[in-house]
C-alpha atoms as a PDB file:
ATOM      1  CA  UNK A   1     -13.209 -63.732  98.017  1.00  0.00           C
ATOM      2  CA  UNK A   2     -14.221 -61.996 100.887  1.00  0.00           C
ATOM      3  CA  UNK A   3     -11.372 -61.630 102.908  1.00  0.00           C
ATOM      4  CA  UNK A   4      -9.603 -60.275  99.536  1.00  0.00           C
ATOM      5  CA  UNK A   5     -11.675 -56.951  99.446  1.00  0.00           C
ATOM      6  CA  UNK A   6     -10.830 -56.555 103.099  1.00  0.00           C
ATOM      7  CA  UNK A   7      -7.452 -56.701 102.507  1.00  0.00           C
ATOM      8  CA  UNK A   8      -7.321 -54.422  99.673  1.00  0.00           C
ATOM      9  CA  UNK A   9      -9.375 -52.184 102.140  1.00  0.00           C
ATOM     10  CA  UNK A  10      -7.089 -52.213 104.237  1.00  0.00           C
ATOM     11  CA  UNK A  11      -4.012 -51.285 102.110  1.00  0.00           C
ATOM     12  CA  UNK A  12      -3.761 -47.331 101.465  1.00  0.00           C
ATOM     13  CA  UNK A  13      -3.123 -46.995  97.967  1.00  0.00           C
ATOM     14  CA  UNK A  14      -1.437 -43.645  96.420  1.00  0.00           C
ATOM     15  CA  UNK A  15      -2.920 -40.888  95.270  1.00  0.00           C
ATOM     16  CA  UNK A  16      -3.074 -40.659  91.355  1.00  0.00           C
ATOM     17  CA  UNK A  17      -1.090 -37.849  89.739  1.00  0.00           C
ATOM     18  CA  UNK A  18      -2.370 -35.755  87.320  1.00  0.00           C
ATOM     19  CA  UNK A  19      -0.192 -36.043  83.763  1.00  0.00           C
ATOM     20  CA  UNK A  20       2.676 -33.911  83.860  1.00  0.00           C
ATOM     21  CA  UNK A  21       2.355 -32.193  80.420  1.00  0.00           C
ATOM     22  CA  UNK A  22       5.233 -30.794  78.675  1.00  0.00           C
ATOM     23  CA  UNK A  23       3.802 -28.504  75.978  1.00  0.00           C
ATOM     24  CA  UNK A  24       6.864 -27.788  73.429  1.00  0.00           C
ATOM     25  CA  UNK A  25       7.067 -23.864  73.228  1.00  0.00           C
ATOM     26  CA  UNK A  26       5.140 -22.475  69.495  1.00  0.00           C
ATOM     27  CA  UNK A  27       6.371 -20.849  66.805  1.00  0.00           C
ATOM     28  CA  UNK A  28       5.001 -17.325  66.283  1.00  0.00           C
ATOM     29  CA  UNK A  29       5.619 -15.084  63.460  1.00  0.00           C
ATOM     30  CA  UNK A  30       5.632 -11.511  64.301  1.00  0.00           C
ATOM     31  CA  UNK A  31       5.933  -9.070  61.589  1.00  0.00           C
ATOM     32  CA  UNK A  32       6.291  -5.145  62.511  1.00  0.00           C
ATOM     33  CA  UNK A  33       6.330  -2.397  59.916  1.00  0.00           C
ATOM     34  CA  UNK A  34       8.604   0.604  60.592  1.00  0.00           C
ATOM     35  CA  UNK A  35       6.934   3.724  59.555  1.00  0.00           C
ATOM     36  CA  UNK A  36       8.082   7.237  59.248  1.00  0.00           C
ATOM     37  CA  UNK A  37      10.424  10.534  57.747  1.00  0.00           C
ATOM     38  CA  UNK A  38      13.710   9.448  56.824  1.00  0.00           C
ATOM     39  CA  UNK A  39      16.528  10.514  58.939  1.00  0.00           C
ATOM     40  CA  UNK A  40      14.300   9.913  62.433  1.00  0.00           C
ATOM     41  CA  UNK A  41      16.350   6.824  63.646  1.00  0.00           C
ATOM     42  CA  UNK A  42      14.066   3.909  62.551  1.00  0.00           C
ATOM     43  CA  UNK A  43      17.069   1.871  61.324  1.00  0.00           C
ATOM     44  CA  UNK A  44      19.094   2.377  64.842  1.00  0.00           C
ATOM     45  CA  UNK A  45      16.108   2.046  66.833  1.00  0.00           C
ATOM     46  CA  UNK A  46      15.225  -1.219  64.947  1.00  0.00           C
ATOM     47  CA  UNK A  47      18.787  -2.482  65.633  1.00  0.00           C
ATOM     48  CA  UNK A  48      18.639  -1.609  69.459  1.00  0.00           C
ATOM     49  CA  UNK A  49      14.924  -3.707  69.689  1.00  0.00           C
ATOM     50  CA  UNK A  50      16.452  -6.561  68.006  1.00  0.00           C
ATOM     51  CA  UNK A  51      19.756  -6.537  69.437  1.00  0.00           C
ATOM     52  CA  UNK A  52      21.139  -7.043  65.920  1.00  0.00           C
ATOM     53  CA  UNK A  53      22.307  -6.156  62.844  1.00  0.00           C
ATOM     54  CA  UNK A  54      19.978  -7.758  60.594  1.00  0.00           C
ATOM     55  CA  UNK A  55      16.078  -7.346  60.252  1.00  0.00           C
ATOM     56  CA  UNK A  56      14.873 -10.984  61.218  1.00  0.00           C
ATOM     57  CA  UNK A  57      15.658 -12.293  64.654  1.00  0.00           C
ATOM     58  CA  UNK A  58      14.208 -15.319  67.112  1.00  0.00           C
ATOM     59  CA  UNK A  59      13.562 -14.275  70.609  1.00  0.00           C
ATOM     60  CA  UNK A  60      12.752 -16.897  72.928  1.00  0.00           C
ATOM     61  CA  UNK A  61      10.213 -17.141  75.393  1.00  0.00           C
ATOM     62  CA  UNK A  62       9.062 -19.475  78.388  1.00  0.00           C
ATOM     63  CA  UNK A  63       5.745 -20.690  75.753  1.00  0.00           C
ATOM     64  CA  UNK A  64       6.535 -19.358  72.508  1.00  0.00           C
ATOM     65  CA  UNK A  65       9.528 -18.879  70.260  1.00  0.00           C
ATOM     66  CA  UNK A  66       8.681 -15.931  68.381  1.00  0.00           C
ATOM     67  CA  UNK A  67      10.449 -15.225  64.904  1.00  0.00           C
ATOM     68  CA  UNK A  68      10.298 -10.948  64.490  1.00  0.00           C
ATOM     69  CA  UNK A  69      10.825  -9.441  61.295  1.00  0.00           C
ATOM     70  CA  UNK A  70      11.334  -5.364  61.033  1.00  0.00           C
ATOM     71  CA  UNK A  71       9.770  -3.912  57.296  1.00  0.00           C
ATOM     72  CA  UNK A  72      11.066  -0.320  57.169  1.00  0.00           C
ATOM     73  CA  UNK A  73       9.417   1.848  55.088  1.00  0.00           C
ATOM     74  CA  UNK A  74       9.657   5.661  54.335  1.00  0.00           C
ATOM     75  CA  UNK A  75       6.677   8.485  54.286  1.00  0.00           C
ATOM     76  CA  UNK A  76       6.635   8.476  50.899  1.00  0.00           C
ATOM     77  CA  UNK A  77       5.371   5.229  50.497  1.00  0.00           C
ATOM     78  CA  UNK A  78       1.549   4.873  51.025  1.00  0.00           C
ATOM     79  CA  UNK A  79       1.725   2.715  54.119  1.00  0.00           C
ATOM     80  CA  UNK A  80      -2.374   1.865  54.129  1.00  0.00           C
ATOM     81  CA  UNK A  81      -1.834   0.379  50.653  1.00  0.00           C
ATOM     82  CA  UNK A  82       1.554  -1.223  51.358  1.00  0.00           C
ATOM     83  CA  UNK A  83      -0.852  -3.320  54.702  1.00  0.00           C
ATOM     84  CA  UNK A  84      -3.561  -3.949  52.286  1.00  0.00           C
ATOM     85  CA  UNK A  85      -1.220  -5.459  49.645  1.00  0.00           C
ATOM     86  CA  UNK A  86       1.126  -7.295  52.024  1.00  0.00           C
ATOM     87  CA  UNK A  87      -2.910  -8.968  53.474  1.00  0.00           C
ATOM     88  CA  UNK A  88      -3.677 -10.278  49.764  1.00  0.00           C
ATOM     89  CA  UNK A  89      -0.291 -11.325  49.425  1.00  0.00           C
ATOM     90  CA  UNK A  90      -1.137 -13.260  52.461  1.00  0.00           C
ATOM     91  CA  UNK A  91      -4.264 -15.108  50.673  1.00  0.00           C
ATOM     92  CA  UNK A  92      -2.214 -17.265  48.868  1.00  0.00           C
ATOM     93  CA  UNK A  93       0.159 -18.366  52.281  1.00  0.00           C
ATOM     94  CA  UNK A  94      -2.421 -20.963  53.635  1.00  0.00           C
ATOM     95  CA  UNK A  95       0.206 -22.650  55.380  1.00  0.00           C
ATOM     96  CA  UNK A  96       1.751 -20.117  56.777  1.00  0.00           C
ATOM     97  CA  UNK A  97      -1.064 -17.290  57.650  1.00  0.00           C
ATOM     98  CA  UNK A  98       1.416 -14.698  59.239  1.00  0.00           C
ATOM     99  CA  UNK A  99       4.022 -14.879  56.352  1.00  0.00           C
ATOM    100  CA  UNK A 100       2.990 -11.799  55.164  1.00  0.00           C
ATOM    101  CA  UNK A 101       0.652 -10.081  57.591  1.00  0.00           C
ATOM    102  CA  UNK A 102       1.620  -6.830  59.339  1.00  0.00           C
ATOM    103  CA  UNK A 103       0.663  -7.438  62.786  1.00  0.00           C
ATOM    104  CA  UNK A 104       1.589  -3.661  63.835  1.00  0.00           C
ATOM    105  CA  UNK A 105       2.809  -0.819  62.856  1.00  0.00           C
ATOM    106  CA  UNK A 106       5.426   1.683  64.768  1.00  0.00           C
ATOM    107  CA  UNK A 107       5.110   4.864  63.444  1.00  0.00           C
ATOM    108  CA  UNK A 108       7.602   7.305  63.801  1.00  0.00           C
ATOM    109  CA  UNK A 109       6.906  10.922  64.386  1.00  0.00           C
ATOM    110  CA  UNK A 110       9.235  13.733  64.213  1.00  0.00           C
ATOM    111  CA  UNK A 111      10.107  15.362  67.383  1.00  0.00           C
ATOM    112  CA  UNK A 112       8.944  19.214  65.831  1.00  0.00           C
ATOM    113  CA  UNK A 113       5.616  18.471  64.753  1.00  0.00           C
ATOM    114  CA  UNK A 114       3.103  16.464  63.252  1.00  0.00           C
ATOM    115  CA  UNK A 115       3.242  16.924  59.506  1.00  0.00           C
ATOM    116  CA  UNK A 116      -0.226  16.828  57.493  1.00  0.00           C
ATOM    117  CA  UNK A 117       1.545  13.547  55.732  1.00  0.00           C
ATOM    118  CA  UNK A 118       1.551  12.263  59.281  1.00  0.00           C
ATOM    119  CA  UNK A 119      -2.275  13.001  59.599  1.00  0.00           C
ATOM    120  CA  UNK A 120      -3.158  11.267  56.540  1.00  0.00           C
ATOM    121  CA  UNK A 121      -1.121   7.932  56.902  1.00  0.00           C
ATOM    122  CA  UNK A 122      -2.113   7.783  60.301  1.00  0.00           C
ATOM    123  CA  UNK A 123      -5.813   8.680  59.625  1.00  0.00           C
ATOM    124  CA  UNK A 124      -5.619   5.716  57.267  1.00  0.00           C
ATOM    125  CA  UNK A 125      -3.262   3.677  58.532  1.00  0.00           C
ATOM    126  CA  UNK A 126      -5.035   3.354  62.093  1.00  0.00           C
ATOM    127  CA  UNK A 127      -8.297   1.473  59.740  1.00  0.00           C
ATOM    128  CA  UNK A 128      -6.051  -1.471  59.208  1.00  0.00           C
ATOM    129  CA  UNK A 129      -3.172  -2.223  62.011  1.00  0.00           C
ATOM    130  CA  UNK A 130      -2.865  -1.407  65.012  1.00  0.00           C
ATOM    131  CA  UNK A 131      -0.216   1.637  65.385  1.00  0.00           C
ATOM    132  CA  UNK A 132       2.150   2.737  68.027  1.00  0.00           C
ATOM    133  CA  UNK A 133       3.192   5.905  67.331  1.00  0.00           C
ATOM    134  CA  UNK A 134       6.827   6.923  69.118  1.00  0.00           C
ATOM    135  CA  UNK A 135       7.846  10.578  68.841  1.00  0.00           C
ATOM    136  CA  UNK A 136      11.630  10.063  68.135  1.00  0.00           C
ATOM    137  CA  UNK A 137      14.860  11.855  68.943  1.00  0.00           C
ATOM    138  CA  UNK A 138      12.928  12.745  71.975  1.00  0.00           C
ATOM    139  CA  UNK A 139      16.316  14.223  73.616  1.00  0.00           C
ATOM    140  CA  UNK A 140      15.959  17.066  71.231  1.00  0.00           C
ATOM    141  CA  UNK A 141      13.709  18.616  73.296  1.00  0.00           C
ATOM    142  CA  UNK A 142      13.581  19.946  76.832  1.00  0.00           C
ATOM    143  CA  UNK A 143      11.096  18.382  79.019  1.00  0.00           C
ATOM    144  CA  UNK A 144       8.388  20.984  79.168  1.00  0.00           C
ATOM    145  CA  UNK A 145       8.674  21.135  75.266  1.00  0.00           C
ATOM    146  CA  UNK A 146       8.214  17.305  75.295  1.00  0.00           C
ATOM    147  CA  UNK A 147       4.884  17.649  77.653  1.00  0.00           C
ATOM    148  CA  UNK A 148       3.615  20.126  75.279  1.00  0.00           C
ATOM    149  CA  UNK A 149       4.020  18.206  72.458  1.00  0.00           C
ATOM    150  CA  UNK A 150       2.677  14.856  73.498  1.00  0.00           C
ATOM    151  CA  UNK A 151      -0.190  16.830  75.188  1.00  0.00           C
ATOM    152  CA  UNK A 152      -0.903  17.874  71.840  1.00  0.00           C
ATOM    153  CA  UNK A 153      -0.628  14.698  70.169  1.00  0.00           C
ATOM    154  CA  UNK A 154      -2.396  12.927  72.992  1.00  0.00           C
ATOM    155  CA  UNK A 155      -5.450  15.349  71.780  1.00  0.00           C
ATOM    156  CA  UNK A 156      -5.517  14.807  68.031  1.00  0.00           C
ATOM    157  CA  UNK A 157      -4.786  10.860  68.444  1.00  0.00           C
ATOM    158  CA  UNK A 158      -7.685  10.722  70.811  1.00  0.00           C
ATOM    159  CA  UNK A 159     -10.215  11.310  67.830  1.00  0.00           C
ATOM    160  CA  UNK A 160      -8.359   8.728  65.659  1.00  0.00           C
ATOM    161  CA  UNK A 161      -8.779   6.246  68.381  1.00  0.00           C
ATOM    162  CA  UNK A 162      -4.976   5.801  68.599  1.00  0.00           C
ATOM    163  CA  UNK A 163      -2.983   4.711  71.100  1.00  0.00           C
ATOM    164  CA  UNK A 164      -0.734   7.628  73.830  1.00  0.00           C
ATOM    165  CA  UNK A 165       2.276   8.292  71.649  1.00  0.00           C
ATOM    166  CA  UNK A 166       6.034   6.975  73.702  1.00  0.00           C
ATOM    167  CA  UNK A 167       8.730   9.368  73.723  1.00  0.00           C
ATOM    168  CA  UNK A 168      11.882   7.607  72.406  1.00  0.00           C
ATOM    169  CA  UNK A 169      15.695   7.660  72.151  1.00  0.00           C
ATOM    170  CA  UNK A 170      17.231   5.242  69.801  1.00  0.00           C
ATOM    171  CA  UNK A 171      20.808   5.396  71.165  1.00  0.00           C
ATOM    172  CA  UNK A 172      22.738   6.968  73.863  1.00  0.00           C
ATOM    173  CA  UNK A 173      24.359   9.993  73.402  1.00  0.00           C
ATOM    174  CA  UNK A 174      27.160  12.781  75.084  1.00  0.00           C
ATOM    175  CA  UNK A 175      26.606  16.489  74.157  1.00  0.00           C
ATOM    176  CA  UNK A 176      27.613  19.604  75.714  1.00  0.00           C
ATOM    177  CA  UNK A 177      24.563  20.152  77.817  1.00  0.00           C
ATOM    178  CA  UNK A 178      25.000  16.399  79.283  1.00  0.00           C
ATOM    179  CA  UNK A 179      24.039  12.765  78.411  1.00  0.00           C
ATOM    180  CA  UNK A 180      21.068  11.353  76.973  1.00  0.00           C
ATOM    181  CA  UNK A 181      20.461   7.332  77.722  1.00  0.00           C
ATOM    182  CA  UNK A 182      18.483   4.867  75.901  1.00  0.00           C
ATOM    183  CA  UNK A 183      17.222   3.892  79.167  1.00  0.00           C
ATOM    184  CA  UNK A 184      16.152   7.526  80.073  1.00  0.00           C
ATOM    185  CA  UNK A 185      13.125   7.725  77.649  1.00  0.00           C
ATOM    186  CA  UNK A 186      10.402   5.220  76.720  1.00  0.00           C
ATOM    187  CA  UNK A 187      11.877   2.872  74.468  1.00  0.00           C
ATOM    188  CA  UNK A 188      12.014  -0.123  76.985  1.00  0.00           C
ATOM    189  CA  UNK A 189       8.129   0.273  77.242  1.00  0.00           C
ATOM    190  CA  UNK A 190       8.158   0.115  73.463  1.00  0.00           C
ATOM    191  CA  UNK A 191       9.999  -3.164  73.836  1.00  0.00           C
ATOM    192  CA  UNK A 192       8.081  -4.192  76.283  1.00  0.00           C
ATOM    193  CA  UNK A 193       4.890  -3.416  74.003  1.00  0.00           C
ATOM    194  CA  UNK A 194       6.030  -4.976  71.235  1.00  0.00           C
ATOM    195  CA  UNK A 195       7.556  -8.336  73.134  1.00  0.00           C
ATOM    196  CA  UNK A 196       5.642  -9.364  76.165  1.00  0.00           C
ATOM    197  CA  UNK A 197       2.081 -10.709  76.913  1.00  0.00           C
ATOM    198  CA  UNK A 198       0.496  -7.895  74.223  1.00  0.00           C
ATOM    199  CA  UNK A 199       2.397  -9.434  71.062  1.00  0.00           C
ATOM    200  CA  UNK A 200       0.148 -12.506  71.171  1.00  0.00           C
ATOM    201  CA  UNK A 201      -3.091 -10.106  71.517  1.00  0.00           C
ATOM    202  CA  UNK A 202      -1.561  -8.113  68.528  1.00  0.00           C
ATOM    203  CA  UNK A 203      -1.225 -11.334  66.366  1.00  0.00           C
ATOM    204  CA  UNK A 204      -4.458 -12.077  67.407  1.00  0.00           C
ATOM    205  CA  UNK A 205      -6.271  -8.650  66.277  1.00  0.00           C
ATOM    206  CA  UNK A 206      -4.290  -8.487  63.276  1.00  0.00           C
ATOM    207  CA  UNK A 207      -5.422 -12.382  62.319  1.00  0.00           C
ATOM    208  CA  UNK A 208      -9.342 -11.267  63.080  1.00  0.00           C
ATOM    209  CA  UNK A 209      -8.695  -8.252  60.704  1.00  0.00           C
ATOM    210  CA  UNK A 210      -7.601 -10.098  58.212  1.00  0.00           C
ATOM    211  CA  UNK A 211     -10.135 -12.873  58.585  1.00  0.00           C
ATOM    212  CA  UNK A 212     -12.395 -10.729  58.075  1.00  0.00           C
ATOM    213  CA  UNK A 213     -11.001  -8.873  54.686  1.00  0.00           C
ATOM    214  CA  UNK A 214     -10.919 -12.416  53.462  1.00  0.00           C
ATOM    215  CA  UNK A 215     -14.482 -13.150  54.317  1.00  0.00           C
ATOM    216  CA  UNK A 216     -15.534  -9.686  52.939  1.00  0.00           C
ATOM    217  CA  UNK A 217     -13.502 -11.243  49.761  1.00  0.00           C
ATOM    218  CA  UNK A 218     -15.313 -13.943  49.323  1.00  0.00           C
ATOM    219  CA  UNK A 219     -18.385 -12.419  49.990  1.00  0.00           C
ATOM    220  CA  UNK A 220     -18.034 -10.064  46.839  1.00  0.00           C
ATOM    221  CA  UNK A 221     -16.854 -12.784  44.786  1.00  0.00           C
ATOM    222  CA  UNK A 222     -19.682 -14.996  45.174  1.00  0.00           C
ATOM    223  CA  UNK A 223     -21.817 -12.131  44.560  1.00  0.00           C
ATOM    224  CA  UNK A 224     -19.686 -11.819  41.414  1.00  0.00           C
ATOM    225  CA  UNK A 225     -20.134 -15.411  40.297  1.00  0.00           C
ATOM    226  CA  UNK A 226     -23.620 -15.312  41.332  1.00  0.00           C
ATOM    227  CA  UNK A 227     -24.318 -11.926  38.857  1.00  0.00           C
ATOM    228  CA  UNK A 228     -22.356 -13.307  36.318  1.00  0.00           C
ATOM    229  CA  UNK A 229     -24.355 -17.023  36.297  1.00  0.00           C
ATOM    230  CA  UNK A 230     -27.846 -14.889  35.993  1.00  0.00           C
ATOM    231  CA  UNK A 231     -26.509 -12.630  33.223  1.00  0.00           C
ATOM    232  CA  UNK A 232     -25.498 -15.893  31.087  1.00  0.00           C
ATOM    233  CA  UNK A 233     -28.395 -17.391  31.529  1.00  0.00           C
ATOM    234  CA  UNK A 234     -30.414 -14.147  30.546  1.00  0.00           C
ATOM    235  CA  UNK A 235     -28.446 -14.142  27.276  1.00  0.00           C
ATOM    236  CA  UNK A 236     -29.321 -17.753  26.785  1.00  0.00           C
ATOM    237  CA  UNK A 237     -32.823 -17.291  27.892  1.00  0.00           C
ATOM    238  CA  UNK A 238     -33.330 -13.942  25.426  1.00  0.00           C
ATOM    239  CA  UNK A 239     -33.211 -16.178  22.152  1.00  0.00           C
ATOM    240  CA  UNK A 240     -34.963 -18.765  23.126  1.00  0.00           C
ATOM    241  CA  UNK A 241     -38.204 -17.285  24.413  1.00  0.00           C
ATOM    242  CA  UNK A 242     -37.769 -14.950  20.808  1.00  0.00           C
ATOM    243  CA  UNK A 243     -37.935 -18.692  19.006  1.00  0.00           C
ATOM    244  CA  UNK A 244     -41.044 -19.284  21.158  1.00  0.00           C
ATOM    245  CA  UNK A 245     -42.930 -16.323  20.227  1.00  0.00           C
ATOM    246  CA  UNK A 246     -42.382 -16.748  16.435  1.00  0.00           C
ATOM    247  CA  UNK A 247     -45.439 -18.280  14.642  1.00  0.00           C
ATOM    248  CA  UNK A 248     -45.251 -21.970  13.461  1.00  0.00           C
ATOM    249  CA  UNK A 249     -45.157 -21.925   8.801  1.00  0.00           C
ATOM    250  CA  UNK A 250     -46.629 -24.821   7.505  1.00  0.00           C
END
């Protein structure tokens, strides 16, 4: 037996591999409300992120296939409400948790000034998704009128806690004074924003929101049952201690 071990000492045996795993890419839904006045280029600007036509599309990507859907939506429609309502919707979609949640919402300015409808949506809107807000038809203004205005917004979103707003052209365009280019303004760093190594983090902050809504849910409705349990048993406990306290007839 001896001179077996020295022979298998002797023999140079090769090096173990480590497991080549091959991870199959996962299936993320992304869901992105479109927010803003009519008439600012949402629809073309969706169209241009998408590359298509129609308001669902898969984009594929070296670890994930992600499955984007576009919800356009107009100023006059309360756009807090329309988050919290699409986040109970999502109670019910325990197999699919991202069905209905908005993971973030671009919100559409108009390139003359912020309205006081844009204060208040945003002032609420910021409490419960994460917003990008894009100032668009940014070619209708000259570039020192477009520093001015950002400047300004830069200043009033600072309070709100929101995010630098991107200056955006939707599609390219030929006018008298020259050309204006898609590629000219910021609305590759809105792509970019939106599809790159951020859209996981904004799944994942959107998610945490709503796990906690749903915990805050549940919180209140135990508290609910709970009240409800002791005022049942009060009534129950009412007439009975009143047939204790009468006195015994014989």
């Amino acid at each position: 037996m001896l001179w077996l071990l020295v022979v298998a000492s002797a023999i140079e045996l090769p090096p173990l591999r480590a497991p080549t795993l091959k991870l199959k890419p996962r299936d993320l839904r992304f869901n992105v409300l479109v927010a803003g006045l009519k008439g600012l280029g949402k629809t073309t600007a969706c169209r241009a992120l998408l590359g298509t036509n129609a308001s669902t599309a898969t984009l594929d990507f070296a670890t994930a296939v992600l499955t984007v859907s576009i919800v356009d939506s107009d100023l006059d429609l309360d756009f807090a409400n329309f988050v919290a309502k699409r986040r109970h919707q999502n109670l019910k979609n325990t197999d699919s948790p991202d069905d209905c949640l908005i993971h973030v919402c671009v919100y559409f300015l108009s390139p003359h000034g912020l309205l006081d409808a844009d204060r208040k949506n945003l002032r609420r809107i910021r409490r419960e998704v994460t917003v990008i807000p894009v100032i668009a038809k940014a070619d209708t203004l000259t570039d020192a009128e477009l520093a001015a205005y950002r400047s300004r917004l830069e200043k009033e979103f600072a309070k709100l806690k929101i995010e630098r707003p991107l200056a955006i052209i939707s599609r390219d365009g030929d006018y008298r004074w020259g050309r204006s280019r898609i590629r000219h303004s910021d609305f590759n760093d809105l792509k970019r924003r939106l599809f790159s190594d951020d859209t996981e983090d904004l799944i994942t902050k959107a998610r945490s929101h709503f796990l906690r809504f749903k915990r805050r849910r549940l919180g209140r409705q135990k508290a609910r049952s709970a009240l409800k349990t002791i005022a049942i048993l009060a009534l129950l406990y009412n007439p009975l201690k009143l047939r204790l306290q009468l006195p015994l007839n014989f």
